[in-house]
N, C-alpha and C. Protein backbone atom coordinates (compact mmCIF):
# COMPACT_ATOMS: atom_id res chain seq x y z
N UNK A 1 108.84 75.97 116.86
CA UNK A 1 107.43 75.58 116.94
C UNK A 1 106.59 76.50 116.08
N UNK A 2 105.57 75.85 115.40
CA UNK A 2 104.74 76.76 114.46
C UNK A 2 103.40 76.68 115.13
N UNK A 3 103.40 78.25 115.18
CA UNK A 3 101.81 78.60 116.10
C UNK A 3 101.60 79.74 115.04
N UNK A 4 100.08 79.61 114.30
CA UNK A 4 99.24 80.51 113.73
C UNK A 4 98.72 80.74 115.38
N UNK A 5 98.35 82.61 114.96
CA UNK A 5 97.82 83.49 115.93
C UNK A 5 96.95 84.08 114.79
N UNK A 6 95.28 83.85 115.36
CA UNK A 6 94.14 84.64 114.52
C UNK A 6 93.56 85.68 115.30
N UNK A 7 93.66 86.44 114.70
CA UNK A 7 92.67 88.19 115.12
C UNK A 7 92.11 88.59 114.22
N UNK A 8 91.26 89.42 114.72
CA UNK A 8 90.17 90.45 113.90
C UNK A 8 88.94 89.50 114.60
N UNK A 9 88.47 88.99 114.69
CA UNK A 9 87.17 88.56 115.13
C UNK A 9 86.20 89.66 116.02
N UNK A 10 85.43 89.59 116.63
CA UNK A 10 84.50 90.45 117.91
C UNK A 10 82.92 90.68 117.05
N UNK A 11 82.03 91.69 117.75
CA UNK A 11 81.24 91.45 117.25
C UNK A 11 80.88 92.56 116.30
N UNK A 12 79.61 91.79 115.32
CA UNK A 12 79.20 93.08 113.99
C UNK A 12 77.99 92.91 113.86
N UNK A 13 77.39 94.10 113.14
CA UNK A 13 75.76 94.04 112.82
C UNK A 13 75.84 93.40 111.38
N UNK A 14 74.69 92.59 111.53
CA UNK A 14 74.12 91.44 110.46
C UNK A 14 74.58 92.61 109.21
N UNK A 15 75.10 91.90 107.98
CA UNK A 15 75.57 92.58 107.17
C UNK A 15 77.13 93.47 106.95
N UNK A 16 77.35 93.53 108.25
CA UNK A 16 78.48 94.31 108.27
C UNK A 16 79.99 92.81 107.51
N UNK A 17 81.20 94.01 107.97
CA UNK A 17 82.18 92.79 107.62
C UNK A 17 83.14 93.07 108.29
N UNK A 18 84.08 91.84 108.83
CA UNK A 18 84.81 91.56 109.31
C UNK A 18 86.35 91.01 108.64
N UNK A 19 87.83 91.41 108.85
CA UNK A 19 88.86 90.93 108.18
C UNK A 19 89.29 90.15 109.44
N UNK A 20 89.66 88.58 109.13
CA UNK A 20 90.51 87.56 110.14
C UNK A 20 91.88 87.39 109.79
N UNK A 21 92.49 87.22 110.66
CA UNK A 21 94.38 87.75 110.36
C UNK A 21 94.35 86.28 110.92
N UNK A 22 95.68 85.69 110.53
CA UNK A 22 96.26 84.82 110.65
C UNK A 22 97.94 84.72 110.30
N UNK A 23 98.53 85.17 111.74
CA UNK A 23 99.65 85.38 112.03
C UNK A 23 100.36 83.87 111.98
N UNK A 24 101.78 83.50 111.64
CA UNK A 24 102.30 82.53 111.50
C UNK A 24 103.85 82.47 112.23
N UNK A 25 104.04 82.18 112.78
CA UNK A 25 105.11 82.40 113.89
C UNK A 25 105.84 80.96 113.78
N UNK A 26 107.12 81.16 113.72
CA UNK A 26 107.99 79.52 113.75
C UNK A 26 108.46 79.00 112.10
N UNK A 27 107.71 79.63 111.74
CA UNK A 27 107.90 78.89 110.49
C UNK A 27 107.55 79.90 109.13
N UNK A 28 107.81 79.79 107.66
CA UNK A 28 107.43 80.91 106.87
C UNK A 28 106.32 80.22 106.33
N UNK A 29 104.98 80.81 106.14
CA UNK A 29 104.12 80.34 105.68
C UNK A 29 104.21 80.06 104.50
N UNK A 30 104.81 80.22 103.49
CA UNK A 30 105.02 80.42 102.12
C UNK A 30 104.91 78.52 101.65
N UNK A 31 105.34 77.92 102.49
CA UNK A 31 105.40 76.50 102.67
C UNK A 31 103.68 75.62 102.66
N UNK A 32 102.91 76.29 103.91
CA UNK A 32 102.13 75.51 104.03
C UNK A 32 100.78 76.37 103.52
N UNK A 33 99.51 75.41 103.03
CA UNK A 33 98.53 75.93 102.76
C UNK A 33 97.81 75.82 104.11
N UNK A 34 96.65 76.97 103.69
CA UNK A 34 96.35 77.42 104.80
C UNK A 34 94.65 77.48 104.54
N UNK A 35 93.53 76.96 105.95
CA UNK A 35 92.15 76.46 105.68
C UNK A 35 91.83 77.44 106.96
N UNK A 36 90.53 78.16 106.81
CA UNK A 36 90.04 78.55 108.14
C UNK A 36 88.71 77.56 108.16
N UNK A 37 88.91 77.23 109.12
CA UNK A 37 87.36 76.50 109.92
C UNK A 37 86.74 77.28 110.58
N UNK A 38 85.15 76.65 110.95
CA UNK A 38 84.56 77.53 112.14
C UNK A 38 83.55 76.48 113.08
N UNK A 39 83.67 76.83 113.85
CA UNK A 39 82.69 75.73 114.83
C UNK A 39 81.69 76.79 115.84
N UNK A 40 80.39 76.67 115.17
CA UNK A 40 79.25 77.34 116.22
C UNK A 40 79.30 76.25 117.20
N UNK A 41 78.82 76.95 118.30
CA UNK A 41 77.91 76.21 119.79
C UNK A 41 77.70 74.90 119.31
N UNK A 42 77.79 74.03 120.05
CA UNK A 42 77.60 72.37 119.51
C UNK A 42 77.30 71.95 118.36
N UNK A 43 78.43 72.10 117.49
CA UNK A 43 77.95 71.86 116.07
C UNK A 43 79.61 71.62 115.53
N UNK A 44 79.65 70.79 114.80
CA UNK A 44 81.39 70.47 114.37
C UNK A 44 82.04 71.44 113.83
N UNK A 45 83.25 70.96 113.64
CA UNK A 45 83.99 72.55 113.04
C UNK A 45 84.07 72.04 111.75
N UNK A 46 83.67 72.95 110.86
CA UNK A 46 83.78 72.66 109.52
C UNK A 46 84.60 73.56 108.74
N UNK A 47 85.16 73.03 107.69
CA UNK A 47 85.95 73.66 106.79
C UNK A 47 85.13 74.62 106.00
N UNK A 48 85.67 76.13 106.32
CA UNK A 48 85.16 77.80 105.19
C UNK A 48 85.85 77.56 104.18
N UNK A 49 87.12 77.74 104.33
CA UNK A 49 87.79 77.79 103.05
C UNK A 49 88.96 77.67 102.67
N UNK A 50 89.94 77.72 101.91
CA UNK A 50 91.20 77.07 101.59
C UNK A 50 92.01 77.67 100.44
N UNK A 51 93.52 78.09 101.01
CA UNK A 51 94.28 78.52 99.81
C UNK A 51 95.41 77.92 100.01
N UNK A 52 96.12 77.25 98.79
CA UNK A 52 97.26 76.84 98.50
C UNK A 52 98.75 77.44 98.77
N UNK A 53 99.64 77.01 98.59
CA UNK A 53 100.71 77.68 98.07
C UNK A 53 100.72 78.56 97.27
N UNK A 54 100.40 78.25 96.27
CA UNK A 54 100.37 78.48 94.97
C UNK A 54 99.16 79.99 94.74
N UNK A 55 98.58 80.00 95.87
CA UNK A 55 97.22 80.79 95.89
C UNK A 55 96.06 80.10 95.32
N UNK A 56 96.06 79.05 95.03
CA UNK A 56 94.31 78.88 94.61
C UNK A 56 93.93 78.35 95.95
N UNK A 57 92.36 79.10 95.71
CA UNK A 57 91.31 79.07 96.55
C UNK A 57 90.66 78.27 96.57
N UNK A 58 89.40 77.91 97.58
CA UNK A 58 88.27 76.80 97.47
C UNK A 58 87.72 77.53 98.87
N UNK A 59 86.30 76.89 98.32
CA UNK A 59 85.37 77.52 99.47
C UNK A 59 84.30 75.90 100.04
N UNK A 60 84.07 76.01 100.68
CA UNK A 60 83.27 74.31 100.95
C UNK A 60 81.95 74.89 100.99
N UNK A 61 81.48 75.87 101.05
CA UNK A 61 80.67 75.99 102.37
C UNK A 61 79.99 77.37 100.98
N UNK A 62 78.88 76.54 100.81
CA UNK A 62 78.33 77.44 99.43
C UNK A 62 77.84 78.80 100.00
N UNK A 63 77.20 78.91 100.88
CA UNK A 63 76.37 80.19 101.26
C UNK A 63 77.41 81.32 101.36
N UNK A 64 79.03 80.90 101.48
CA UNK A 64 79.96 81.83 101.88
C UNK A 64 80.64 82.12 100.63
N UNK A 65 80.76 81.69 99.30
CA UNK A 65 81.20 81.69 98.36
C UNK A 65 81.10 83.02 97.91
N UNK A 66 80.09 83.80 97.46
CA UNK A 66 79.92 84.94 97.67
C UNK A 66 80.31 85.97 98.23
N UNK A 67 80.35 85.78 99.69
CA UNK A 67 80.66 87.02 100.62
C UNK A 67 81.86 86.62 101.11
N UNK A 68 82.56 85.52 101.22
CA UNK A 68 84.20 85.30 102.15
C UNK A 68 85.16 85.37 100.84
N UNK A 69 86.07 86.09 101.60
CA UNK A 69 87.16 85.63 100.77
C UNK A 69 88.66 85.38 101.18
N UNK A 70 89.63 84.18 100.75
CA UNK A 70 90.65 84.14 101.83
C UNK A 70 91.88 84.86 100.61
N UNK A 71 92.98 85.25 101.45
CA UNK A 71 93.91 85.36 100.78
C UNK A 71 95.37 85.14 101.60
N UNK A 72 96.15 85.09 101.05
CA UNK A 72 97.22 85.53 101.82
C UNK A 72 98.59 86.17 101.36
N UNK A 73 99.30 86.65 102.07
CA UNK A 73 100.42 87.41 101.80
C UNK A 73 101.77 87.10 102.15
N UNK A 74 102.58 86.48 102.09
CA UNK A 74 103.76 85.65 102.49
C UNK A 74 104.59 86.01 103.01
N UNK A 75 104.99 87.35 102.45
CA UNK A 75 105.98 88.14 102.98
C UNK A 75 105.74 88.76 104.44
N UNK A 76 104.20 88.77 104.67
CA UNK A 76 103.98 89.40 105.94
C UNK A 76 103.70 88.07 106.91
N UNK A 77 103.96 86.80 106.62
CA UNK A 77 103.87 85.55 107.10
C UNK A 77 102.04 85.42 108.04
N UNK A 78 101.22 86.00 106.82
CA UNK A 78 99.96 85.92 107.16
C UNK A 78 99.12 85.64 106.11
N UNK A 79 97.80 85.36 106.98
CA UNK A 79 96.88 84.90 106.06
C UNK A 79 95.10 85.43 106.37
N UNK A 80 94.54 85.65 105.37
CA UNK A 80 93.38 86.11 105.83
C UNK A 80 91.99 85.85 105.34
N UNK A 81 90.44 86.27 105.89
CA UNK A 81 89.91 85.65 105.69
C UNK A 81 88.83 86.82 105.44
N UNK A 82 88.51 87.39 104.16
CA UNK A 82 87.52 89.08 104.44
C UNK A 82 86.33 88.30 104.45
N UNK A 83 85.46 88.34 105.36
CA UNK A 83 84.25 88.19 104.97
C UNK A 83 83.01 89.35 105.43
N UNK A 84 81.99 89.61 104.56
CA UNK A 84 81.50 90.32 103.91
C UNK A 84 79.55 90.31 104.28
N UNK A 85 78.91 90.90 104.30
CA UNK A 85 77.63 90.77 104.41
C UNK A 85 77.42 89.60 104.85
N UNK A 86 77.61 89.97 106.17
CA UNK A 86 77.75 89.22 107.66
C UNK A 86 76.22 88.43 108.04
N UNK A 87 75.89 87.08 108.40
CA UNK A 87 74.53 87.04 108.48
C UNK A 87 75.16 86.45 110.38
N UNK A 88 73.77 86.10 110.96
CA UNK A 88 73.38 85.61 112.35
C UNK A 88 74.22 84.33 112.46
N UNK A 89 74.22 83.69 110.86
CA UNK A 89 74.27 81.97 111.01
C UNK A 89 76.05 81.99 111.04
N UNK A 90 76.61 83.11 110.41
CA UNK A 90 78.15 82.80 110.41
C UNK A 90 78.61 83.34 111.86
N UNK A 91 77.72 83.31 113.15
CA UNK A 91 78.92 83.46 114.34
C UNK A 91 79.19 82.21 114.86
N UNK A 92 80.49 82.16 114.86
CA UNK A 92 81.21 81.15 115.55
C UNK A 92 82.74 81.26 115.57
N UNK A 93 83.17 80.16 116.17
CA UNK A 93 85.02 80.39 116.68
C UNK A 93 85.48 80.13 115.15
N UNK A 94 86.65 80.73 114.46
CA UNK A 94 86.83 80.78 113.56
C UNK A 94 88.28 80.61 113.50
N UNK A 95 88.78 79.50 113.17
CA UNK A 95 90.20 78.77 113.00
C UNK A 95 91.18 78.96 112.23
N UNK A 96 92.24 78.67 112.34
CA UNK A 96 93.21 78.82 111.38
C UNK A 96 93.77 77.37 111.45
N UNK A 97 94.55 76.77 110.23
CA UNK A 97 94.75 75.95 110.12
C UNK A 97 95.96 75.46 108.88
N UNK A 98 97.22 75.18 109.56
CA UNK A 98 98.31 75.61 108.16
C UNK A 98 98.92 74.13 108.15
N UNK A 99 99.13 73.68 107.26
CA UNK A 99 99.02 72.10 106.84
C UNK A 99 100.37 71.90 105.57
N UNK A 100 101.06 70.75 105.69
CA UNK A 100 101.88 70.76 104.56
C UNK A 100 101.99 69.25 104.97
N UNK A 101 103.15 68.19 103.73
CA UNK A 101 102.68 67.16 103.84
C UNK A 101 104.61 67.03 103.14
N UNK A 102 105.38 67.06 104.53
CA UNK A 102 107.11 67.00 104.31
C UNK A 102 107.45 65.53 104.16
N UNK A 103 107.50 65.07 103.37
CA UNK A 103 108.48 63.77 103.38
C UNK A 103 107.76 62.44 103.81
N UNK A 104 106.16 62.74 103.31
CA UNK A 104 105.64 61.68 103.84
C UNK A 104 104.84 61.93 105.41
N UNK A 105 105.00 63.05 105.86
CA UNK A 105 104.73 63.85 107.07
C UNK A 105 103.92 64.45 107.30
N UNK A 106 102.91 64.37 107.88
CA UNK A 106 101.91 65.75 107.71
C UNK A 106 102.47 66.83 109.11
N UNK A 107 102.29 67.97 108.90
CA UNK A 107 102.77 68.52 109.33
C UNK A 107 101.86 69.83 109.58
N UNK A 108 101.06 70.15 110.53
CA UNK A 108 99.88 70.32 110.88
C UNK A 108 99.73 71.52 111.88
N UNK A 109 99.15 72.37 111.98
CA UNK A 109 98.86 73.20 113.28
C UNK A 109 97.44 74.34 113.23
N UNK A 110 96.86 73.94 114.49
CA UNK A 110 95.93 75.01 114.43
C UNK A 110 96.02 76.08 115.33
N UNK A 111 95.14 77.13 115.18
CA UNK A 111 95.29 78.24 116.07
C UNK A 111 94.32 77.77 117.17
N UNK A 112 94.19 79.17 118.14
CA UNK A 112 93.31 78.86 119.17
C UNK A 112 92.45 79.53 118.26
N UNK A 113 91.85 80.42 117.63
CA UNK A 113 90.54 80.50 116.82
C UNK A 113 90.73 81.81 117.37
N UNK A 114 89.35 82.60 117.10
CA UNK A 114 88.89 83.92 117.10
C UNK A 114 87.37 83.75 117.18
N UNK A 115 86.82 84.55 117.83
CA UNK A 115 85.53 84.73 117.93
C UNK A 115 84.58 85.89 116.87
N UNK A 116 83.63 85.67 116.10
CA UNK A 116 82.87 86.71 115.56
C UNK A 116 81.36 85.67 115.62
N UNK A 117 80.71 87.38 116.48
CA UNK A 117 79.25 87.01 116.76
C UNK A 117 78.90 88.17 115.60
N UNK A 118 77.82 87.82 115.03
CA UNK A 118 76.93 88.58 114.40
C UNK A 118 75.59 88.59 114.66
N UNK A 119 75.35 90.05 114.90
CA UNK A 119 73.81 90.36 115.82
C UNK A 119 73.49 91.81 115.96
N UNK A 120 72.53 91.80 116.09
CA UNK A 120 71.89 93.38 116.51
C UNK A 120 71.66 93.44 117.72
């Protein structure tokens, strides 16, 4: 069974920064690309950002383009998410999400998320 496990989340002062881990268990990540989402308080979960296999990136979510950045590392079967000059509007549950598409298959899993509030 493939379960991403995300940490690093909790809380920071506006501006500060936070690194999100995204542990991959069951399976080698090296396979699937990998998206973190985030969903504030009644509001949908939307796609932050996105890296390939291959490593290319994408960001959806313009205001974060700037300050997030994802990467990941294969060998340590993780993935991560630095983000950077932290504002009020980016707290929310913050997802992991590792996706591949076998044989016609999608092949899909999310984490339970992580929490980062940002506040004074």
């Amino acid at each position: 069974q493939v379960v991403p496990v995300e940490s690093g989340g909790g809380l920071v002062q506006p501006g500060g920064s936070l690194r999100l881990s995204c542990v991959v268990s069951g399976a080698s990540l090296d396979i699937y690309d990998v998206d973190w989402y985030r969903q504030a308080p009644g509001k949908p979960r939307d796609l932050v950002a996105s890296i390939t296999t291959r490593g290319t990136t994408d960001y959806q979510i313009d205001d974060v383009k700037s300050r997030f950045r994802i990467s990941r590392d294969n060998a340590k079967n993780t993935a991560y998410l630095q983000m950077n000059s932290l504002k009020p509007e980016d707290t929310a549950v913050y997802y992991c999400f590792v996706r591949r598409l076998f044989r016609g298959v999608r092949d899909e899993h999310w984490g339970e998320g992580t929490q980062v509030t940002v506040s004074s």
